[in-house]
N, C-alpha and C. Protein backbone atom coordinates (compact mmCIF):
# COMPACT_ATOMS: atom_id res chain seq x y z
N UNK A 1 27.82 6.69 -22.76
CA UNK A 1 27.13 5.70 -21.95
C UNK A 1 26.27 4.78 -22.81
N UNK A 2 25.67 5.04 -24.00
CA UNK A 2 25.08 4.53 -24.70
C UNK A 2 25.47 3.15 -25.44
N UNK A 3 27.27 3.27 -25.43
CA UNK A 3 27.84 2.40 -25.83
C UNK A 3 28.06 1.37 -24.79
N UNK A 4 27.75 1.59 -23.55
CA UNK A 4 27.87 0.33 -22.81
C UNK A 4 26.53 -0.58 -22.72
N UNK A 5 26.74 -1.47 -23.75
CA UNK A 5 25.49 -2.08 -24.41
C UNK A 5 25.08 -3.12 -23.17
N UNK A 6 25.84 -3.77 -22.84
CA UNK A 6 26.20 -5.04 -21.44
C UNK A 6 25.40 -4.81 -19.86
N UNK A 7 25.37 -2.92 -20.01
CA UNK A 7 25.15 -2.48 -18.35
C UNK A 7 23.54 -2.99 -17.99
N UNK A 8 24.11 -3.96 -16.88
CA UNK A 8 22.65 -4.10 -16.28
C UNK A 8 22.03 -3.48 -14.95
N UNK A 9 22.91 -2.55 -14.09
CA UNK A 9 22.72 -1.82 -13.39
C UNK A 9 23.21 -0.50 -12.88
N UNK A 10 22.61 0.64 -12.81
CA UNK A 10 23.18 1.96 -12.70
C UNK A 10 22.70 2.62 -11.44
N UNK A 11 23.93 2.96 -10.73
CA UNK A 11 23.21 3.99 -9.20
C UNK A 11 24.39 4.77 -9.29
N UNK A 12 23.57 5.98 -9.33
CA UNK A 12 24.14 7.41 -9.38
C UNK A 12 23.59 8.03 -8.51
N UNK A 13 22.88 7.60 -7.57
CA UNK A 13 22.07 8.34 -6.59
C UNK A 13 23.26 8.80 -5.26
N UNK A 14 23.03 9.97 -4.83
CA UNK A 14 23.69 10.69 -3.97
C UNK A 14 24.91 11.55 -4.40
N UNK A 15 25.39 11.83 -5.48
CA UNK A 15 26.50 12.23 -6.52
C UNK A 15 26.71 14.14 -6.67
N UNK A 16 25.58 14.60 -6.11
CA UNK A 16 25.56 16.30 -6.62
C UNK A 16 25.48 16.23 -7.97
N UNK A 17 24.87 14.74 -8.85
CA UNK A 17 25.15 15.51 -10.53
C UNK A 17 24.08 16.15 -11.00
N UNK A 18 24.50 17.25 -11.81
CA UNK A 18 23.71 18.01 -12.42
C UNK A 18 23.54 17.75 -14.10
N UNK A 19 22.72 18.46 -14.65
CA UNK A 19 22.39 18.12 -16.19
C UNK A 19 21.17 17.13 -16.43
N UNK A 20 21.09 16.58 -17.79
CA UNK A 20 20.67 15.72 -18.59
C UNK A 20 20.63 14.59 -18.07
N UNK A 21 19.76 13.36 -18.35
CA UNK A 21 20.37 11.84 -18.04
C UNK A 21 20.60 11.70 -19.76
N UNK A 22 21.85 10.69 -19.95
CA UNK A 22 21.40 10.67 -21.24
C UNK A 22 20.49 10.07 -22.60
N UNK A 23 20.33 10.63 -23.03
CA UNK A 23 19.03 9.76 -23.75
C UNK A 23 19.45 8.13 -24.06
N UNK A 24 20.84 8.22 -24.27
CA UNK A 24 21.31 7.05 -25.07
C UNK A 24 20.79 5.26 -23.92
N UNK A 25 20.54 6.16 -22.73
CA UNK A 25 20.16 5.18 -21.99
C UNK A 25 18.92 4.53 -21.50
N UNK A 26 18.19 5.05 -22.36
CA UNK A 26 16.56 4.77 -22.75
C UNK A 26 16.79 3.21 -24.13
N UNK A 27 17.98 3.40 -24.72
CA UNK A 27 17.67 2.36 -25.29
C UNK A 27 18.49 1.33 -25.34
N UNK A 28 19.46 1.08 -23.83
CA UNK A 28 19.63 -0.29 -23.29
C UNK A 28 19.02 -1.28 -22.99
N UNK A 29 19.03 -2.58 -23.56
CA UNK A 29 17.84 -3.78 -23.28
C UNK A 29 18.58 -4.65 -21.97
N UNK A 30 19.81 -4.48 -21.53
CA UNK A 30 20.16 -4.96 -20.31
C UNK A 30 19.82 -4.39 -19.11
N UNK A 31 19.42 -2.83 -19.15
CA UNK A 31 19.78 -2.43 -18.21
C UNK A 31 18.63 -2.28 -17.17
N UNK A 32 18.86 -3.09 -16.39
CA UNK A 32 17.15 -3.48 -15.29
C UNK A 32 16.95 -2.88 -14.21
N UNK A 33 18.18 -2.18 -13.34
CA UNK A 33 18.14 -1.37 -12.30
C UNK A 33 18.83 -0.21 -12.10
N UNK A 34 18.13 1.26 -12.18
CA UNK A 34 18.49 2.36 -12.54
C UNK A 34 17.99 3.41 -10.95
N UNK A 35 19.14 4.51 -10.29
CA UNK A 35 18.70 4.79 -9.34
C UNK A 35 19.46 6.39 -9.65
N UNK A 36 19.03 7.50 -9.95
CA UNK A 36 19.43 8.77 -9.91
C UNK A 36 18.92 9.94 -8.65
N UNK A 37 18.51 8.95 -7.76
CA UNK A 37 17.64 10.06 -6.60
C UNK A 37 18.91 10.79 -6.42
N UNK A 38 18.53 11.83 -5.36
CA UNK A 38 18.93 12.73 -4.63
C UNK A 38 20.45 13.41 -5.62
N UNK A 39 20.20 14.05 -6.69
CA UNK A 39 20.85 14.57 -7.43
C UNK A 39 20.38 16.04 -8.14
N UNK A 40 20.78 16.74 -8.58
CA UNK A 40 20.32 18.04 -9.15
C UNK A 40 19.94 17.64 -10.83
N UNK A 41 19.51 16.65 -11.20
CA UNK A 41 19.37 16.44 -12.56
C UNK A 41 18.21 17.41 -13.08
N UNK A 42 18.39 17.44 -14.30
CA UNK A 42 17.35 18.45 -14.98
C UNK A 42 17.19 17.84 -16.62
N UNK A 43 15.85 18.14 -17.14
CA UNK A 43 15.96 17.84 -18.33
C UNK A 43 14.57 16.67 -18.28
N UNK A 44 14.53 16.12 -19.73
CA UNK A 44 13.54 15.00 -20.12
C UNK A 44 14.35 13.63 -19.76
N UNK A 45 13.51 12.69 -18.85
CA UNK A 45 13.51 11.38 -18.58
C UNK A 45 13.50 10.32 -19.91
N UNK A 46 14.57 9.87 -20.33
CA UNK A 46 14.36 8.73 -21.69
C UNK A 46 13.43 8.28 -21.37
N UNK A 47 12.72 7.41 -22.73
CA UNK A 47 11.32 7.27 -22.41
C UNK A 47 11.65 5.67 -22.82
N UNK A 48 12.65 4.76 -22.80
CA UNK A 48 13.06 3.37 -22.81
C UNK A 48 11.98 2.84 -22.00
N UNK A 49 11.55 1.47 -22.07
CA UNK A 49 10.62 0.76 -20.99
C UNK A 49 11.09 0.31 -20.06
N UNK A 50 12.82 0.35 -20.14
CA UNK A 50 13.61 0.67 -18.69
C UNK A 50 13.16 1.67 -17.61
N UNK A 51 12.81 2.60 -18.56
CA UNK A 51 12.46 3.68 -17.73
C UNK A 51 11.54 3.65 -16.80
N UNK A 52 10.30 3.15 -17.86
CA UNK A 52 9.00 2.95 -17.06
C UNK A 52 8.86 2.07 -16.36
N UNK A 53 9.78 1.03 -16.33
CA UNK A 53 9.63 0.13 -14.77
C UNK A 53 10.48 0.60 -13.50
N UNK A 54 10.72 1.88 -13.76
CA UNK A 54 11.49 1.96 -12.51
C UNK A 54 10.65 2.70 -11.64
N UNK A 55 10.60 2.23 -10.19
CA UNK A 55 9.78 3.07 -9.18
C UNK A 55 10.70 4.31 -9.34
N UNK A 56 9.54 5.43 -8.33
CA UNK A 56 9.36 7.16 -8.46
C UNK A 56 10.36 7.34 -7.34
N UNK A 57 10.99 6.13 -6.81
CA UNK A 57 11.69 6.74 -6.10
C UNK A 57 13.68 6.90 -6.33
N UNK A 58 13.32 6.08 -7.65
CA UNK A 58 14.88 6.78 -8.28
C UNK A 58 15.21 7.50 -8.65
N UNK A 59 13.91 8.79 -8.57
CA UNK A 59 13.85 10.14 -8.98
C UNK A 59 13.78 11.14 -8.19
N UNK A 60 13.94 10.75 -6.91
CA UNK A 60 13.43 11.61 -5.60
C UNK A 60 14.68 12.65 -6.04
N UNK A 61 13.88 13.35 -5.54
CA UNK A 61 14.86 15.21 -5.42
C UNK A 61 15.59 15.28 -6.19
N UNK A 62 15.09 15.24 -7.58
CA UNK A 62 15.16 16.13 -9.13
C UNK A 62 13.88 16.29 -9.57
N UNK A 63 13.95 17.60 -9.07
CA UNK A 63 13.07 18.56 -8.99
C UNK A 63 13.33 19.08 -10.65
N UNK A 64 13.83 18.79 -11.48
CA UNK A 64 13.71 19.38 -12.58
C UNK A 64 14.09 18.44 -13.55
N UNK A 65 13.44 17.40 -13.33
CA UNK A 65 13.51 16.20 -14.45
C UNK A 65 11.56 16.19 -15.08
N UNK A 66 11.44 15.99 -15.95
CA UNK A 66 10.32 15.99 -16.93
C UNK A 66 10.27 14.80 -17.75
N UNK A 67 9.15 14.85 -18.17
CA UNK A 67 8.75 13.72 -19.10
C UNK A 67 7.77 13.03 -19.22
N UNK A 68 7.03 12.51 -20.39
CA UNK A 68 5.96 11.49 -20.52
C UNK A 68 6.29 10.17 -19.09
N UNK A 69 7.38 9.77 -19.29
CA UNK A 69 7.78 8.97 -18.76
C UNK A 69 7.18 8.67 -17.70
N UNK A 70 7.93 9.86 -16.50
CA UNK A 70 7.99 10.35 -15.58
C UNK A 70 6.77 10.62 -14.67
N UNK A 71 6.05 11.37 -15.87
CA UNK A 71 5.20 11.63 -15.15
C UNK A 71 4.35 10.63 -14.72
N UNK A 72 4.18 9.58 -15.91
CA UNK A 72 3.39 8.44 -15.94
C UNK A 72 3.37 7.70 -14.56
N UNK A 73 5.09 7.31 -14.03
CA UNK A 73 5.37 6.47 -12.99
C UNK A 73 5.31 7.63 -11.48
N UNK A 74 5.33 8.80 -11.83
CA UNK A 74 5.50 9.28 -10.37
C UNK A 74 4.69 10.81 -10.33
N UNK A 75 3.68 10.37 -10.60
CA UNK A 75 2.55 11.64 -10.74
C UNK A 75 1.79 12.00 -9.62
N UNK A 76 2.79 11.45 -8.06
CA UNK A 76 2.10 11.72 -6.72
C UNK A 76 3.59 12.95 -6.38
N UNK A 77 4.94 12.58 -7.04
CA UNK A 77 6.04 12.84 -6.87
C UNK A 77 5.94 15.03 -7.22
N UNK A 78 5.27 15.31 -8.20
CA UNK A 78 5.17 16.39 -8.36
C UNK A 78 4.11 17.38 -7.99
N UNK A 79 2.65 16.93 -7.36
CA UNK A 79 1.78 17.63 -6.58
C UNK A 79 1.67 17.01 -5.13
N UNK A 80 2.87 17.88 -4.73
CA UNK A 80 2.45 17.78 -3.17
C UNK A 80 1.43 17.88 -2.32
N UNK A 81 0.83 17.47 -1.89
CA UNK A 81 -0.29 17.39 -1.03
C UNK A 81 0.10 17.32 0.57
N UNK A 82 -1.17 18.25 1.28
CA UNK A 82 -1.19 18.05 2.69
C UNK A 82 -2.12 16.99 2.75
N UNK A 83 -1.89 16.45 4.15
CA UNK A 83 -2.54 15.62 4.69
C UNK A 83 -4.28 15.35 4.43
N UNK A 84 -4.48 16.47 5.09
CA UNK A 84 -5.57 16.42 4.72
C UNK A 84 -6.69 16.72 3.55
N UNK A 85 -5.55 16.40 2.30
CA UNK A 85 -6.43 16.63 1.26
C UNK A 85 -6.86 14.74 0.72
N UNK A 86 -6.03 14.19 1.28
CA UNK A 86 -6.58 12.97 0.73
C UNK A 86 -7.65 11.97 2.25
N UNK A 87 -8.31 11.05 1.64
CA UNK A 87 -9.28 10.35 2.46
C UNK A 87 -8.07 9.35 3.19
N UNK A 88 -7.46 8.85 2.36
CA UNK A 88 -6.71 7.79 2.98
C UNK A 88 -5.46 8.53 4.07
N UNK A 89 -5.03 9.41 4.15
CA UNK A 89 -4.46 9.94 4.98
C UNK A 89 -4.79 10.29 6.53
N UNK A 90 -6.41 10.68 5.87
CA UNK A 90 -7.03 10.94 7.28
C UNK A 90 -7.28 9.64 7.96
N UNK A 91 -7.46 8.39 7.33
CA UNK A 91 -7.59 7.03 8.20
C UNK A 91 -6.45 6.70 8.37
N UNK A 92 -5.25 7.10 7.70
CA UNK A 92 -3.63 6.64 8.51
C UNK A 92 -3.90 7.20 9.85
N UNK A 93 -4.03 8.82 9.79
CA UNK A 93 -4.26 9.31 11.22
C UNK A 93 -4.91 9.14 12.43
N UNK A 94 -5.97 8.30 11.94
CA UNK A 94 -6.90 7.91 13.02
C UNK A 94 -6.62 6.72 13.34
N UNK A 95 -6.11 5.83 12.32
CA UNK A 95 -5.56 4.23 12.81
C UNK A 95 -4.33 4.57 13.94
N UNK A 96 -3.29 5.95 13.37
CA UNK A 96 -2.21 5.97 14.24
C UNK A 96 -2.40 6.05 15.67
N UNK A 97 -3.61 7.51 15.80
CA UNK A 97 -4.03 8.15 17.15
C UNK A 97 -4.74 6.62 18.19
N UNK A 98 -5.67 5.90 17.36
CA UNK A 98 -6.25 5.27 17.93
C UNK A 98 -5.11 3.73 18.20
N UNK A 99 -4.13 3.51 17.55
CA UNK A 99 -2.95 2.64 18.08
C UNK A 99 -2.26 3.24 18.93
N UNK A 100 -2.21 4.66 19.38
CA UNK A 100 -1.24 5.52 20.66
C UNK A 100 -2.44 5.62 21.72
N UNK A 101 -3.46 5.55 21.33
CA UNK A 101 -4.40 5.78 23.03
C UNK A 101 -4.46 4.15 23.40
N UNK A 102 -4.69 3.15 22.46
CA UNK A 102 -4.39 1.60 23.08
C UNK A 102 -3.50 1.53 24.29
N UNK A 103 -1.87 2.19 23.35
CA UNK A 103 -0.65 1.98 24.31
C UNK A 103 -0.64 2.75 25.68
N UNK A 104 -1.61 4.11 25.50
CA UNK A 104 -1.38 4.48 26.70
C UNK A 104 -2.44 4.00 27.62
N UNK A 105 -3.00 3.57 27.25
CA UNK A 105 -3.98 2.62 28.41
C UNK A 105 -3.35 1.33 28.81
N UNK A 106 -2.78 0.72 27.90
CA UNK A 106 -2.07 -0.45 28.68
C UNK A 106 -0.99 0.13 29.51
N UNK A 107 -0.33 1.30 29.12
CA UNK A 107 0.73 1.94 29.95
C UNK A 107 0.35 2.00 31.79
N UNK A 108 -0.71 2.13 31.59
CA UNK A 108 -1.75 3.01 32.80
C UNK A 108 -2.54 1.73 33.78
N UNK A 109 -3.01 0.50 32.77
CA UNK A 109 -3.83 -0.26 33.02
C UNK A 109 -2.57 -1.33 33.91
N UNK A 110 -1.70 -1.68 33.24
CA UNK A 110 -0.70 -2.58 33.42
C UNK A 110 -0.20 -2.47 35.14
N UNK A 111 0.86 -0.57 35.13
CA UNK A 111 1.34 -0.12 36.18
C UNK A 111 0.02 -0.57 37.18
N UNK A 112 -0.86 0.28 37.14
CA UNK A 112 -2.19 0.44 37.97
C UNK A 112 -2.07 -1.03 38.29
N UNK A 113 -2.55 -1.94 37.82
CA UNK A 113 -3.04 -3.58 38.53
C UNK A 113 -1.51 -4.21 39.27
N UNK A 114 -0.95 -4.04 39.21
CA UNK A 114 0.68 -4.59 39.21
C UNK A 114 0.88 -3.78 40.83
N UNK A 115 0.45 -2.37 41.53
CA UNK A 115 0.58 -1.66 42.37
C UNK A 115 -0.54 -1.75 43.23
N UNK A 116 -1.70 -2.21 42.50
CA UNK A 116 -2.57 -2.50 43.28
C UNK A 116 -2.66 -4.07 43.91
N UNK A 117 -2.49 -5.09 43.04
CA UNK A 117 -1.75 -6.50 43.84
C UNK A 117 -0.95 -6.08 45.04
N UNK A 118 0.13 -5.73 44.69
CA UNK A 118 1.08 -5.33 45.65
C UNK A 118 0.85 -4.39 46.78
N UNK A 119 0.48 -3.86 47.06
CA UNK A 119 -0.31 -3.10 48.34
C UNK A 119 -1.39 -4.19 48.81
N UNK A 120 -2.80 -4.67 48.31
CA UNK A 120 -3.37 -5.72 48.61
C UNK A 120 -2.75 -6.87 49.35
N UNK A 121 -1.39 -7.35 48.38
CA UNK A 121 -0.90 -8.13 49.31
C UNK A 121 -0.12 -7.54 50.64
N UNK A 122 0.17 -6.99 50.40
CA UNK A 122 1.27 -6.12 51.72
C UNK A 122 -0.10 -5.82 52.84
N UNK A 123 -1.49 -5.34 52.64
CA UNK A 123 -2.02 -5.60 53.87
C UNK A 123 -2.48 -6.98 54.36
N UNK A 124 -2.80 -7.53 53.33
CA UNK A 124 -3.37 -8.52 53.71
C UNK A 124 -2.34 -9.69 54.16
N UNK A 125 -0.98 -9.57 54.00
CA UNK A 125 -0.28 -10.54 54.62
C UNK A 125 0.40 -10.05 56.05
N UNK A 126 0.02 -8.36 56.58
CA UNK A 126 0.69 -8.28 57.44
C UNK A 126 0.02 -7.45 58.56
N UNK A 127 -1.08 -7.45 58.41
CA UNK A 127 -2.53 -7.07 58.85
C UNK A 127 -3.98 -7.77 58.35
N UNK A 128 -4.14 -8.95 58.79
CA UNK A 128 -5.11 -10.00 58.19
C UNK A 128 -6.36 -9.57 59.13
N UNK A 129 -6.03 -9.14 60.14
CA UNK A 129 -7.24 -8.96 61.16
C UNK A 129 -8.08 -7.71 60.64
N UNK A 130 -7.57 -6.69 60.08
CA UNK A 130 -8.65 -5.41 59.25
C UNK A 130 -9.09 -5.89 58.43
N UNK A 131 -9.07 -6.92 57.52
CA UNK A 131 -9.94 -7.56 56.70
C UNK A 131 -10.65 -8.18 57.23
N UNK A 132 -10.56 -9.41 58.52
CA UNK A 132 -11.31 -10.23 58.89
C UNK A 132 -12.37 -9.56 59.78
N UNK A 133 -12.31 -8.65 60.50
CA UNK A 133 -12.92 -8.29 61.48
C UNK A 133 -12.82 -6.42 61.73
N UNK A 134 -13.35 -5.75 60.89
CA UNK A 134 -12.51 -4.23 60.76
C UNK A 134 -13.45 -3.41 61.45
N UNK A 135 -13.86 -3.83 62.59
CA UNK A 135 -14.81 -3.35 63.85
C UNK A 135 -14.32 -3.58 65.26
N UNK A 136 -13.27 -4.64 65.12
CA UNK A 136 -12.14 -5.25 66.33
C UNK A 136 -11.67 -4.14 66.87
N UNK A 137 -10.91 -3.26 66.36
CA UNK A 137 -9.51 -2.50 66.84
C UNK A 137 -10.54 -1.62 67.40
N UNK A 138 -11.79 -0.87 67.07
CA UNK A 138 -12.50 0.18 67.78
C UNK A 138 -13.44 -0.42 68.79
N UNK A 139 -13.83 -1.90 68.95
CA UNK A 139 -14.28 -2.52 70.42
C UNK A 139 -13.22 -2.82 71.25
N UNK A 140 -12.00 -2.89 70.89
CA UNK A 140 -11.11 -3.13 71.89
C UNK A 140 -10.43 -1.40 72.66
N UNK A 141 -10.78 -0.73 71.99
CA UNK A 141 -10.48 0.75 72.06
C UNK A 141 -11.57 0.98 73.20
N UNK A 142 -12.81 0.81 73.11
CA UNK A 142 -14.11 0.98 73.66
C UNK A 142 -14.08 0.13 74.93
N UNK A 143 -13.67 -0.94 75.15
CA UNK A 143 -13.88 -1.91 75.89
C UNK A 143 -12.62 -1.39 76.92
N UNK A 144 -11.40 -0.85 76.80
CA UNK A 144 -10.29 -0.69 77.42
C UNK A 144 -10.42 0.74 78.15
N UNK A 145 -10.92 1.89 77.27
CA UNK A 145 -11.74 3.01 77.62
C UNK A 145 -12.73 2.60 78.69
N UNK A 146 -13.54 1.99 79.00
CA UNK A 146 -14.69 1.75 79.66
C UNK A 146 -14.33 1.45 81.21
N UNK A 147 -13.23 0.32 80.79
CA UNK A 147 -12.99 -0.77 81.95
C UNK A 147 -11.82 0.71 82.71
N UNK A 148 -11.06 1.85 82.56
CA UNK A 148 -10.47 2.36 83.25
C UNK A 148 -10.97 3.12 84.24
């Protein structure tokens, strides 16, 4: 591989390969886009400045790749962390929670006013007299009672 002096881009990502990458490819000056994720690779990362411009995520799941390199560009990639060990995680969580109680209030707020128009109008366009006068229907009750 070393002899392909010309290569300006390499994706090997998704392959099952196992082994080495080879060194010889640390010292290609063409080669600008390099992607080995999700492979069983093992071994030291060439340490080319190809190398070091490549994001940590052309390395995802090789779990047994090493190196100055490596470590340099993806030194979040090998100490896993829970949530709550970092500060900024805990304000993802609270920006998230507090963007899901927004939605469920507009969920709630929206239905609610939209059902309440609609009943409002339904009495008031088909029973106008309990709004205007909502003492009527029990003097006419009283008055008809009386007079029998």
């Amino acid at each position: 591989m070393g002899n392909l002096t010309a290569l300006e881009s390499l994706d090997v990502s998704k392959n099952q390969l196992s082994g080495e990458i080879p060194q010889d490819l640390g010292s290609l000056s063409f080669l600008s886009y390099m992607d080995f994720s999700h492979n069983k690779l093992t071994g030291l990362v060439p340490g080319g400045t190809q190398f070091q411009r490549l994001n940590c995520t052309s390395f995802d799941d090789n779990l047994g790749l090493s190196g100055p390199s490596l470590e340099e560009i993806c030194r979040d990639i090998r100490t896993p962390t829970t949530p709550h060990e970092t500060p900024e995680s805990d304000e993802e969580e609270e920006e998230e929670e507090e963007v899901l109680s927004w939605i469920a209030a507009v969920i709630g707020v929206i239905p609610g006013m939209a059902f309440g128009w609609v009943i409002g109008y339904i009495l008031v366009s088909y029973k106008p007299e309990w709004f205007m006068n909502p003492f009527v229907r029990n003097k006419r009750r009283r008055s008809s009672t009386t007079t029998h």
